[in-house]
Protein backbone atom coordinates (compact mmCIF):
# COMPACT_ATOMS: atom_id res chain seq x y z
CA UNK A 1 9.53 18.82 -1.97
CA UNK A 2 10.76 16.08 0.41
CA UNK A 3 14.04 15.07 -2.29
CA UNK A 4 16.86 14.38 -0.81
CA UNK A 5 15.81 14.36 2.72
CA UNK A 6 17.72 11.26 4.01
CA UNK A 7 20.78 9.53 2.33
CA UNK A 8 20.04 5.48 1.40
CA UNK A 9 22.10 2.89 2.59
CA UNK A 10 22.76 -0.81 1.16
CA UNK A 11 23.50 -3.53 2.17
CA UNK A 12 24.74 -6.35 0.20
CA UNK A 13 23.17 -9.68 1.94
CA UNK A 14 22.35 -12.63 -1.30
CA UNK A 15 23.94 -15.39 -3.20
CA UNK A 16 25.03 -15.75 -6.12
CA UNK A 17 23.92 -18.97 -7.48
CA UNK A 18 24.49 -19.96 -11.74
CA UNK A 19 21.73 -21.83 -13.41
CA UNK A 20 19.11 -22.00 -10.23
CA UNK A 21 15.68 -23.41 -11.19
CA UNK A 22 12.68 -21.75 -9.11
CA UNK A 23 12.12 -25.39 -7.49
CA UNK A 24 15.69 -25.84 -6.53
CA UNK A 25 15.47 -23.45 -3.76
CA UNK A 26 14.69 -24.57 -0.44
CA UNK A 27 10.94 -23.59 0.55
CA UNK A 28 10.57 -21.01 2.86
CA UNK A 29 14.30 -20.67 3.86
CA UNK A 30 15.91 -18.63 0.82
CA UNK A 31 14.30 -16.49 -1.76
CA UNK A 32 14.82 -15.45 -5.06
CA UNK A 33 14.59 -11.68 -6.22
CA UNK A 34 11.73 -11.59 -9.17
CA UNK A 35 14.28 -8.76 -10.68
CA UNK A 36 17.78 -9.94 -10.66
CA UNK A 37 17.22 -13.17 -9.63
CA UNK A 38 20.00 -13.49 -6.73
CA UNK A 39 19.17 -15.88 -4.12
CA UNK A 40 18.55 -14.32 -0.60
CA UNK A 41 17.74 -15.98 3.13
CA UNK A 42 14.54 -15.40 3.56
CA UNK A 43 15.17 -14.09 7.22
CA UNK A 44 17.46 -11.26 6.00
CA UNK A 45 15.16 -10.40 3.35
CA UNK A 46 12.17 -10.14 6.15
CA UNK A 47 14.96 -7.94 8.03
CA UNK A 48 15.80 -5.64 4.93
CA UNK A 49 11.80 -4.91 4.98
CA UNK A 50 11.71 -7.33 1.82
CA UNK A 51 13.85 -5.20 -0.25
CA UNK A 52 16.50 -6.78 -2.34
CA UNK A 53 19.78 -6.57 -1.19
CA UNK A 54 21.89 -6.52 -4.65
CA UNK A 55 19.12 -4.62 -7.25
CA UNK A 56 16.91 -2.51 -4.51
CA UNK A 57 13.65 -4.06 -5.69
CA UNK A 58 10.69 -3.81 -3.25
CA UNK A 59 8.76 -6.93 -3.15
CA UNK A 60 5.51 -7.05 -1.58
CA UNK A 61 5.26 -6.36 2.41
CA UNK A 62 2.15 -7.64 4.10
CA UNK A 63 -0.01 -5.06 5.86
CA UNK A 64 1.40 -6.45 9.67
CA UNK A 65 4.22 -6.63 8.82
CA UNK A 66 4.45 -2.94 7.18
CA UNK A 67 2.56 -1.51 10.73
CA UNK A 68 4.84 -3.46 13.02
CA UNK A 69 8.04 -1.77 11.11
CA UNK A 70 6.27 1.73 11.26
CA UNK A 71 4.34 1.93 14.21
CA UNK A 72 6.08 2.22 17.14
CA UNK A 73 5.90 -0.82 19.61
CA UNK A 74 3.03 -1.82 21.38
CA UNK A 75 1.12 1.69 19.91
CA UNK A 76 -0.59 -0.03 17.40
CA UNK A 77 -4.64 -1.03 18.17
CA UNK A 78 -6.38 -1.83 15.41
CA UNK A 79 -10.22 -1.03 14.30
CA UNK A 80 -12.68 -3.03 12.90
CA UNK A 81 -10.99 -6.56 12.56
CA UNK A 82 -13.85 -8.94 12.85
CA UNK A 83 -15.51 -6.99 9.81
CA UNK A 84 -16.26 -9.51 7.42
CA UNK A 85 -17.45 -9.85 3.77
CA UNK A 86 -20.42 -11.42 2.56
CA UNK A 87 -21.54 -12.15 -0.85
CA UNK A 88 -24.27 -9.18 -2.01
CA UNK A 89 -24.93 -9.84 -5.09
CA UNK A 90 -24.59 -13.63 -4.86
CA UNK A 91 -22.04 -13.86 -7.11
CA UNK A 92 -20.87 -17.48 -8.35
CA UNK A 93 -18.24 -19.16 -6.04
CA UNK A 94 -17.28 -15.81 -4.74
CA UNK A 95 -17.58 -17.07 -0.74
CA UNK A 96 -14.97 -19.89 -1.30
CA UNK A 97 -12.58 -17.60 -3.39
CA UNK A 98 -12.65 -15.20 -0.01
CA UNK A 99 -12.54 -18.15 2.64
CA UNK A 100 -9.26 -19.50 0.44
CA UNK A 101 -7.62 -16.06 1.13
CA UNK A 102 -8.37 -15.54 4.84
CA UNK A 103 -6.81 -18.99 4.98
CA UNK A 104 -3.89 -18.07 2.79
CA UNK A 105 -3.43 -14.48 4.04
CA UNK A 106 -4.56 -14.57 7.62
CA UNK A 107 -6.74 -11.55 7.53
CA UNK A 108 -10.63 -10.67 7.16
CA UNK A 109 -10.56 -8.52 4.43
CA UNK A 110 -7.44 -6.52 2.23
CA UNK A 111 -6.89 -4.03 3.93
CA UNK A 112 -5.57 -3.70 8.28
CA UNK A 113 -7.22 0.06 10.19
CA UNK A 114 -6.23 1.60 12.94
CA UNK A 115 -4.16 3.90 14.68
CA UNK A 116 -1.27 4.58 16.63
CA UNK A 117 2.16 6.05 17.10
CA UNK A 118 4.81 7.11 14.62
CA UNK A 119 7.92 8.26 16.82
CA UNK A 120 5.24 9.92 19.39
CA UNK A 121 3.31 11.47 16.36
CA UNK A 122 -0.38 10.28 16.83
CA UNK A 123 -1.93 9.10 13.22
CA UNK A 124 -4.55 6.89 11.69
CA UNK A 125 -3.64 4.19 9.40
CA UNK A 126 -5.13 1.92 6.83
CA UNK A 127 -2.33 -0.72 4.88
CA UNK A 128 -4.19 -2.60 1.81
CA UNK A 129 -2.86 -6.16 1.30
CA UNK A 130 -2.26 -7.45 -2.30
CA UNK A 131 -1.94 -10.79 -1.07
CA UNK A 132 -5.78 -10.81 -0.76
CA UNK A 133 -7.99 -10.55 -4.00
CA UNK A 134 -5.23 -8.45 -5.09
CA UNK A 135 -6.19 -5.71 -2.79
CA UNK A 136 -9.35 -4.97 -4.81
CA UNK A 137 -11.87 -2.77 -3.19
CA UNK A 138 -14.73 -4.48 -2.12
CA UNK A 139 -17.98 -3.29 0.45
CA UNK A 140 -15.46 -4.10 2.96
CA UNK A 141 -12.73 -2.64 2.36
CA UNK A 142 -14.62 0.98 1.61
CA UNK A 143 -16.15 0.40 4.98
CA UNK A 144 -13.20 0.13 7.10
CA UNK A 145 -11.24 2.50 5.45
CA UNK A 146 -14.17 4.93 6.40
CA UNK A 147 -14.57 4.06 9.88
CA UNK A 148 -10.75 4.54 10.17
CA UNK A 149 -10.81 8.08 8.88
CA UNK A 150 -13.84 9.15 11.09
CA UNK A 151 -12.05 7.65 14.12
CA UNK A 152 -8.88 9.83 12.90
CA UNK A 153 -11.52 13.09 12.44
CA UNK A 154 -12.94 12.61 15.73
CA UNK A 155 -9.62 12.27 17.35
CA UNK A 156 -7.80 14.99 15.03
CA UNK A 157 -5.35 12.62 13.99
CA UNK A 158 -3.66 13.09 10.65
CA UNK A 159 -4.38 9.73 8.57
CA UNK A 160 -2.32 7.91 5.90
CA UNK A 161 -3.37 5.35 3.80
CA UNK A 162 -0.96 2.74 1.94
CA UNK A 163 -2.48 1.49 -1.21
CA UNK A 164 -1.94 -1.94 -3.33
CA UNK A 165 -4.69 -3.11 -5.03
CA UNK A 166 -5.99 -3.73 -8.28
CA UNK A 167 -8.85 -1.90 -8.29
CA UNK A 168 -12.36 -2.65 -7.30
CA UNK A 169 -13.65 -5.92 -6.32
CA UNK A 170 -16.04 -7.01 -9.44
CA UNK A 171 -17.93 -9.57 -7.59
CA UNK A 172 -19.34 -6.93 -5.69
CA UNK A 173 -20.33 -4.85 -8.63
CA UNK A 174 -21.47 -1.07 -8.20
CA UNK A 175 -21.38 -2.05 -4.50
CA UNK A 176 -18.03 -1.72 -5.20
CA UNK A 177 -17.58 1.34 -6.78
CA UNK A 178 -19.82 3.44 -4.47
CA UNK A 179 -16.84 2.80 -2.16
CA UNK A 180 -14.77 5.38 -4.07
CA UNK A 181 -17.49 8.34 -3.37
CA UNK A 182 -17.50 7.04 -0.04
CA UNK A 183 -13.70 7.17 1.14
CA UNK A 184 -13.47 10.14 -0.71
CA UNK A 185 -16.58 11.98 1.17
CA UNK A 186 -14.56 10.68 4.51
CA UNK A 187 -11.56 12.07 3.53
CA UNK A 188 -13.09 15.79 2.39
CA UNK A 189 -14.63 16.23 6.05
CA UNK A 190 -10.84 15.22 7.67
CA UNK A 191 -9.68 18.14 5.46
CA UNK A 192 -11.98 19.99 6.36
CA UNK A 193 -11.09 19.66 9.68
CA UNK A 194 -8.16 20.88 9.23
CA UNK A 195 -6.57 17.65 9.26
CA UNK A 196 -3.43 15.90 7.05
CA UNK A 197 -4.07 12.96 4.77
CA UNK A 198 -0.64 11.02 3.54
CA UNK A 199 -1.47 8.68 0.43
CA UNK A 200 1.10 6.96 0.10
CA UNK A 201 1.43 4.61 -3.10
CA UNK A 202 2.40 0.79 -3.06
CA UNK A 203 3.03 -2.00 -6.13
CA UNK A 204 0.23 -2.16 -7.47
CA UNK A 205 -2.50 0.89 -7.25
CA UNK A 206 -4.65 0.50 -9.95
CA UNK A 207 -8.29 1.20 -11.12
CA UNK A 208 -10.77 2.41 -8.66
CA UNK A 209 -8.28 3.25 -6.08
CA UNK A 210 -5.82 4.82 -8.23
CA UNK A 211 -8.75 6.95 -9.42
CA UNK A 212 -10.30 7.95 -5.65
CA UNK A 213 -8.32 7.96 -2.39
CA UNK A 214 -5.01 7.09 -3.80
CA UNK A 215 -4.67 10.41 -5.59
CA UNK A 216 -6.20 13.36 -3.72
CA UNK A 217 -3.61 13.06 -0.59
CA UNK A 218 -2.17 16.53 0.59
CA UNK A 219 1.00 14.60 0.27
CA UNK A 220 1.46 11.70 -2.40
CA UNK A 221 4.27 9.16 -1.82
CA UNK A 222 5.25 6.16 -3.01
CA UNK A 223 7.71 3.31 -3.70
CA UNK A 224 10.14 2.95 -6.02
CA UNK A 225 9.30 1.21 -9.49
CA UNK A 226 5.61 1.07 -8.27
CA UNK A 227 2.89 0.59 -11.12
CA UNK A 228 0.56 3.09 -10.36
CA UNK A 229 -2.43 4.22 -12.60
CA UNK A 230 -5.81 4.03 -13.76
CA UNK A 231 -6.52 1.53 -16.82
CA UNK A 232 -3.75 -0.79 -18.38
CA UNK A 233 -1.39 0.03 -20.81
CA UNK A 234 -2.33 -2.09 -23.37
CA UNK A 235 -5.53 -0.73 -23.06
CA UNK A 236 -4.53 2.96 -22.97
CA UNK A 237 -1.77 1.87 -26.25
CA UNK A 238 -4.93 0.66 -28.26
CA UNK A 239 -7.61 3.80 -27.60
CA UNK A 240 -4.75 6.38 -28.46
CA UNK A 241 -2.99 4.44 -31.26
CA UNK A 242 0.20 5.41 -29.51
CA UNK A 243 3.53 3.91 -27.82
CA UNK A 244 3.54 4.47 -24.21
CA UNK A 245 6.97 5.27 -22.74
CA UNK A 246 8.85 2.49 -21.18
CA UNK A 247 8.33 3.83 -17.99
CA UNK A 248 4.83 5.18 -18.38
CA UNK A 249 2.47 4.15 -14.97
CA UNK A 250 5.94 4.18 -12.61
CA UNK A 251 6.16 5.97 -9.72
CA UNK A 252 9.31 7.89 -11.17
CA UNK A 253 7.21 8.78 -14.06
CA UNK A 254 4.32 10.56 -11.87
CA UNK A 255 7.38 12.54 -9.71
CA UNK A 256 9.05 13.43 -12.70
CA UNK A 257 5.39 14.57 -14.29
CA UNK A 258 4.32 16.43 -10.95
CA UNK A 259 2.10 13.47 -9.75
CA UNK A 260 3.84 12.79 -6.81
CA UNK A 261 6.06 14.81 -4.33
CA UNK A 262 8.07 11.97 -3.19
CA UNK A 263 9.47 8.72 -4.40
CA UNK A 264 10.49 6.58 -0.64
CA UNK A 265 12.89 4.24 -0.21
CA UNK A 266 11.20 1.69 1.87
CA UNK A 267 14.26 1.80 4.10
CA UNK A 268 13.49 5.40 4.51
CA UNK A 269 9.57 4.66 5.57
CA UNK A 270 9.48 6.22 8.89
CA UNK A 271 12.08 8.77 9.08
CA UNK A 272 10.14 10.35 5.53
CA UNK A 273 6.47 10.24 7.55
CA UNK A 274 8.31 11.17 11.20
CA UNK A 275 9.24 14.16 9.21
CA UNK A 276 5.81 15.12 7.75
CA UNK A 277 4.17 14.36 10.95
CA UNK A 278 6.63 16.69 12.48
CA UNK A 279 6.20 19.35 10.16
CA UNK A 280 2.18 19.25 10.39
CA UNK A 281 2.21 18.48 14.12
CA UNK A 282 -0.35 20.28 15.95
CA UNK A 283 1.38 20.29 19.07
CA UNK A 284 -0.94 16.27 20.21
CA UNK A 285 2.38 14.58 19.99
């Protein structure tokens, strides 16, 4: 539907170095692609949106700094930041595990809400972070997600939600997976409002996610080479007593299969959704 929209362009920004070990590179100044291994300053990388200069692979982009490259300046206000998660089901050593990742990650919870402006166009937005708990779906995360749609159905605001995660949170239990019934409720009354809903698919979306909110967007996007599905392969390999394709879970896989209707170059982020926006606008803008 959306193929071809906007033409890709490269730049070629990394070092070449022969026979590298991982602790030979200097912490925190250069990086080192996890796909072609070329060695990259870390500042260009940031600038490129964390996308390999030589091989084009997307390495992960942290929920801030995804908003502050889509939203436009100063639009962004966020919802529901001091939300925090406690333990409901008491589960062993589950409190430290979370206080370790606020530390590490800087955030409350995985996953940033709120809304703001996308070239003028008015839209909600929740960005899941795989840097903490590996974006899995906890109490928490269900709940803002929820409260961000409602504030986009109140405010007819189209909403899109970037997923990475893993799936749900299993120290939470069936807490957890109530929080697929419950985004998904959210997300029926914004349609039924007349209202457009943008998933749009990150490395990894997995499990619970894959199998609520991450699939029932009026427009499904994602990036390239993302692994994107329900339970593992190995898993799936063993119940069939089949060989998966090589490519089986990958975002190309789903476009080519009628899963998704776009494939984005992260590059490409904002002039794909300015686009959309434009075409759904409902003359708020």
């Amino acid at each position: 539907m959306f193929k071809d929209i906007f033409k890709k362009s490269k730049k070629k920004k990394y070092v070449t170095v022969k026979h590298m070990k991982d602790n030979d590179v200097p912490e925190g100044i250069m990086v080192k692609c996890p796909k072609c291994e070329k060695i990259m300053y870390t500042k260009e990388l940031q600038e490129n949106l964390n996308v390999c200069f030589h091989c084009d692979h997307h390495m992960a982009l942290n929920a801030y700094d995804r908003i502050d490259a889509l939203m436009d300046k100063s639009s962004f206000v966020e919802l529901d930041a001091q939300v925090e998660t406690v333990n409901p089901l008491n589960f062993p050593n589950y409190e430290e595990k979370v206080e370790k990742d606020k530390a590490k990650t800087d955030l409350n919870e995985a996953v940033v809400t709120g809304s703001g402006t996308i070239n003028g166009y008015k839209t909600g937005i929740a960005v899941m972070d795989s840097r903490f708990r590996m974006g899995s779906m906890g109490t928490v995360v269900g709940e803002k997600i929820t409260r961000a749609i409602e504030h986009a159905t109140r405010n007819n605001m189209p909403f899109i939600i970037f997923t990475a995660s893993g799936g749900a949170r299993m120290q939470e239990g069936i807490l957890s997976l109530m929080q697929m019934a419950k985004v998904s409720v959210a997300l029926n009354r914004h349609s039924e409002a007349g209202l457009l809903y943008i998933a749009y698919m990150t490395h990894p979306t997995t499990g619970g996610v894959s199998a609520s909110f991450a699939s029932v967007g009026d427009i499904n996007l994602a990036e390239p080479e993302s692994l994107i599905g329900f339970a593992g392969r190995r898993i799936i390999e063993q119940t069939i007593n089949e060989k998966l394709p090589d490519d089986f879970q990958t975002a190309e896989f789903l476009l080519e299969h009628g899963q998704l209707d776009k494939v984005v170059h992260r590059n490409e982020m904002k002039e794909v959704l300015t686009t959309i926006l434009k075409l759904h606008n409902r003359g708020e803008a």
